[in-house]
Protein backbone atom coordinates (compact mmCIF):
# COMPACT_ATOMS: atom_id res chain seq x y z
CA UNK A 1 0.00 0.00 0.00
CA UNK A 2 1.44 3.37 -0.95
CA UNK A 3 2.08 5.63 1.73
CA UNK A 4 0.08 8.45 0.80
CA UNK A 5 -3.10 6.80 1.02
CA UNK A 6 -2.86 6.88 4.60
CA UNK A 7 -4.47 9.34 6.39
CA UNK A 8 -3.04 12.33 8.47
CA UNK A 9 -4.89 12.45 11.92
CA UNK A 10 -5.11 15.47 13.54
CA UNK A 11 -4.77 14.49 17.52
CA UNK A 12 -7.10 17.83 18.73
CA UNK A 13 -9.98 16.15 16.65
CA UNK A 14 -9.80 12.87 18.21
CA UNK A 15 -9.95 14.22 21.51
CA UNK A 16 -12.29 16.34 20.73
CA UNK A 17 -14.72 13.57 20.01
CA UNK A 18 -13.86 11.56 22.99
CA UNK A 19 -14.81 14.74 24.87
CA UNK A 20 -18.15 15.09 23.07
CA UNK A 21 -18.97 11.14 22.79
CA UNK A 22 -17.75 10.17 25.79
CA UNK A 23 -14.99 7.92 26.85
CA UNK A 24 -16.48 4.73 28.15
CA UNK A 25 -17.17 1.77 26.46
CA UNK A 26 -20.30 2.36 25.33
CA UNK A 27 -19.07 4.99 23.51
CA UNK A 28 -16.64 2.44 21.24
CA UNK A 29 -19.00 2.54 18.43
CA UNK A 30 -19.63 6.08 17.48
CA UNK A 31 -15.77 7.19 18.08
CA UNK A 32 -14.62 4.93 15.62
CA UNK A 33 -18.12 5.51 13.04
CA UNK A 34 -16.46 9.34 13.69
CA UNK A 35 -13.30 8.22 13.04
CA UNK A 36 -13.87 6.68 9.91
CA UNK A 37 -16.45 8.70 8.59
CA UNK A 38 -13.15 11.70 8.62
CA UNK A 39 -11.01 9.73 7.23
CA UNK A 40 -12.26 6.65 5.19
CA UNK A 41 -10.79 3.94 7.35
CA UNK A 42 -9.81 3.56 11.28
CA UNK A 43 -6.00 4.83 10.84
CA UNK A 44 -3.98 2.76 13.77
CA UNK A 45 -2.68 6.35 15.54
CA UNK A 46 -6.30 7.38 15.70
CA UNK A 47 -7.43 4.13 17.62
CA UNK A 48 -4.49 4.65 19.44
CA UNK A 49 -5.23 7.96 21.00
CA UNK A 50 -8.69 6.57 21.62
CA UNK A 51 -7.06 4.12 23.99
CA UNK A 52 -4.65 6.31 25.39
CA UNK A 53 -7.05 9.00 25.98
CA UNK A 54 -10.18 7.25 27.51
CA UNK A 55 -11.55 4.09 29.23
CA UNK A 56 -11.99 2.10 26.65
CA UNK A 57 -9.44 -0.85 26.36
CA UNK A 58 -7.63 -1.97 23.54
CA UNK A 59 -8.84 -5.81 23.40
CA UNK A 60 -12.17 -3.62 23.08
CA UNK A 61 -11.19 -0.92 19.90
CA UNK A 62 -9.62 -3.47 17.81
CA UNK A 63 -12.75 -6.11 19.24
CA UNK A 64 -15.44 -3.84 17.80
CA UNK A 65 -13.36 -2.65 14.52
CA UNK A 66 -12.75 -5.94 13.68
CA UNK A 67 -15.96 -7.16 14.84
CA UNK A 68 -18.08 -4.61 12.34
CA UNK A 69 -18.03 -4.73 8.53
CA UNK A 70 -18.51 -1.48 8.31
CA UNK A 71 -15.28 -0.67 10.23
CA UNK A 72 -12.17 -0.85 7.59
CA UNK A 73 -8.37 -0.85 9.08
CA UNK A 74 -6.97 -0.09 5.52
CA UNK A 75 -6.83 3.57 3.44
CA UNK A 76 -9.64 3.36 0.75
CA UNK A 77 -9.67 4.54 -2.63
CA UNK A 78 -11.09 8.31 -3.61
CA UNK A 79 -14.20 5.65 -5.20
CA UNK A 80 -15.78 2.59 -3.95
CA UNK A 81 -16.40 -0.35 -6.43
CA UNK A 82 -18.45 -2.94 -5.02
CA UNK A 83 -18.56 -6.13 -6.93
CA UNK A 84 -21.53 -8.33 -5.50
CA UNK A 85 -20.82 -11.68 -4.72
CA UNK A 86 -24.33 -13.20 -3.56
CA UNK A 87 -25.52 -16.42 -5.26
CA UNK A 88 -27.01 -15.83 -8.34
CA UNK A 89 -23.41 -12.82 -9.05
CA UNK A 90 -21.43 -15.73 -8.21
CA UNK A 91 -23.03 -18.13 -10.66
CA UNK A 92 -23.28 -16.03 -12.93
CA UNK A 93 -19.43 -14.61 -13.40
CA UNK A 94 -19.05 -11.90 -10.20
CA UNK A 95 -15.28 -13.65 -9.91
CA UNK A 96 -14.76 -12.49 -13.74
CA UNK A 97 -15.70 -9.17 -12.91
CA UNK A 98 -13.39 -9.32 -9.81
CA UNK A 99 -10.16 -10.39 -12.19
CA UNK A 100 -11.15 -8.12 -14.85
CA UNK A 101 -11.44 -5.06 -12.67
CA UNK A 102 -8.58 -5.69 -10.79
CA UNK A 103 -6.54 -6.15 -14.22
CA UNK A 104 -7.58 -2.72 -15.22
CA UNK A 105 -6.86 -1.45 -11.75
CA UNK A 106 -3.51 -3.07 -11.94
CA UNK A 107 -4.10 -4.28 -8.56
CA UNK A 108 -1.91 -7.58 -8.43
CA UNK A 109 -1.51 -8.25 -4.90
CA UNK A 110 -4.47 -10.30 -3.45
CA UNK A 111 -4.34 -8.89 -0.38
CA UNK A 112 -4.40 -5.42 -1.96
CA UNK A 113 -7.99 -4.14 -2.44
CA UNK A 114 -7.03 -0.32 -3.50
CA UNK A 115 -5.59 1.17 -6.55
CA UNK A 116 -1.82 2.57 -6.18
CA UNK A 117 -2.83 5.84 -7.10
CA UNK A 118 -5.77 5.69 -4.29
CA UNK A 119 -8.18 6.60 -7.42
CA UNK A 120 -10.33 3.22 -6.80
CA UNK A 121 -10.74 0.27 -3.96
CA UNK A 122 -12.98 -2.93 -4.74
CA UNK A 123 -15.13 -4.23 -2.77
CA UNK A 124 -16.39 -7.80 -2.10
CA UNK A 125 -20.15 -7.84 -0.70
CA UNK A 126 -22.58 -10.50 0.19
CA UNK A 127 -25.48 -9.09 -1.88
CA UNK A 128 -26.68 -5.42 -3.24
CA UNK A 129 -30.50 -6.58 -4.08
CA UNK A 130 -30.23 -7.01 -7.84
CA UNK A 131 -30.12 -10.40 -8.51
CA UNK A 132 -32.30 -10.07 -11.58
CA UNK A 133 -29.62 -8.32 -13.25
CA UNK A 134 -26.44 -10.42 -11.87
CA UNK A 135 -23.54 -10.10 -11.85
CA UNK A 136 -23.75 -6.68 -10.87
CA UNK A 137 -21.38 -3.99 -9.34
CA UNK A 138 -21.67 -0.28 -7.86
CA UNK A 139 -18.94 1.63 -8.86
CA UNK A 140 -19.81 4.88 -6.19
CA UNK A 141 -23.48 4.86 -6.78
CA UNK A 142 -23.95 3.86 -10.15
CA UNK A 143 -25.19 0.27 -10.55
CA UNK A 144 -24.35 -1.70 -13.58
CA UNK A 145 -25.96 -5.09 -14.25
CA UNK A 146 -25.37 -8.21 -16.95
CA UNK A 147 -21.54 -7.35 -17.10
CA UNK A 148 -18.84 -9.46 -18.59
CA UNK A 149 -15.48 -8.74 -17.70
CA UNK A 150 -15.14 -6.63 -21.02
CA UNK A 151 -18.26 -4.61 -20.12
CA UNK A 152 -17.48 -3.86 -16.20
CA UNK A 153 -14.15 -2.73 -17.91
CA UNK A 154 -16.18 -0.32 -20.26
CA UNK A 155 -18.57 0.80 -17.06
CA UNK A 156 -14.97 1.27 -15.24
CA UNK A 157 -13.25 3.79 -17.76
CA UNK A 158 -16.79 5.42 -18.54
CA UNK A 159 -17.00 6.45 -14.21
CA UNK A 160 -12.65 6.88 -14.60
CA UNK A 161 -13.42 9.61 -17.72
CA UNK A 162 -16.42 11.97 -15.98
CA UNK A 163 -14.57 11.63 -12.72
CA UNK A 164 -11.08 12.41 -14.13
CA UNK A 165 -9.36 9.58 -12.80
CA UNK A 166 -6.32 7.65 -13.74
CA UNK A 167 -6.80 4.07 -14.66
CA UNK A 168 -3.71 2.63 -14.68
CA UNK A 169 -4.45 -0.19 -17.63
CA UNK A 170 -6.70 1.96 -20.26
């Protein structure tokens, strides 16, 4: 993961919310949906200050971040691609679109979910609701249905174009 994907944290902030929210453990939950919702992911320094700085244990931070899919402990992308993977996507070529995306994205690693250049991260999820159209993917909020590789390619560099981004394979 490049470097400049991760996030700056700004120390005053965090302890600023742990003022406001409160610094038990009940308040776990909304300081880190605070601290992701500033910066995209839970950055390690900012969960650090939160158990520094309150009464919330560490067992407990990393517990509920890990715990909660909507809790993510790596930088993301400037653009979400989400890339369903529910039953009929899967039988129907969601894996394709996977391989194909991350081709384009030249995203190699497979632990890597995030474009070098931060411009995209994809996004495995259980099931978006469209399974009349599968395979389907999001890419931000735009949902595109009956792909092959080739078209979830086209649907890529087509959001890449308006939005000015760099694909890296186009």
């Amino acid at each position: 993961m490049s470097q400049s994907l991760e996030a700056k944290v700004e120390p005053e902030v965090v302890l600023d919310w742990i003022n406001k929210i409160g610094s038990d453990s009940s308040s776990t939950v909304p300081l880190l949906q605070a601290v992701q919702s500033k910066y995209g992911y839970l950055p390690r320094v900012a969960m650090d200050l939160i158990i520094q700085n309150s009464d919330i244990s560490g067992s407990q931070v990393y517990g509920v971040a890990t715990f909660y899919s909507q809790f993510r402990l790596k930088p993301v992308g400037r653009h979400m691609i989400r890339i369903c993977h529910g039953t009929a996507c899967h039988v129907t070529g969601a894996d394709r679109l996977d391989t194909s995306l991350r081709h384009i994205l030249n995203i190699t690693d497979e632990e890597q979910d995030t474009a070098e250049n931060g411009s995209y991260t994809i996004e495995q999820v259980a099931c978006i609701g469209c399974c009349s159209q599968a395979p389907v993917l999001v890419i931000a909020d735009e949902v595109s249905g009956n792909l092959t590789g080739a078209n979830a390619q086209r649907a890529l560099k087509k959001h890449a174009k308006k939005n000015e981004e760099i694909v890296a394979n186009i």
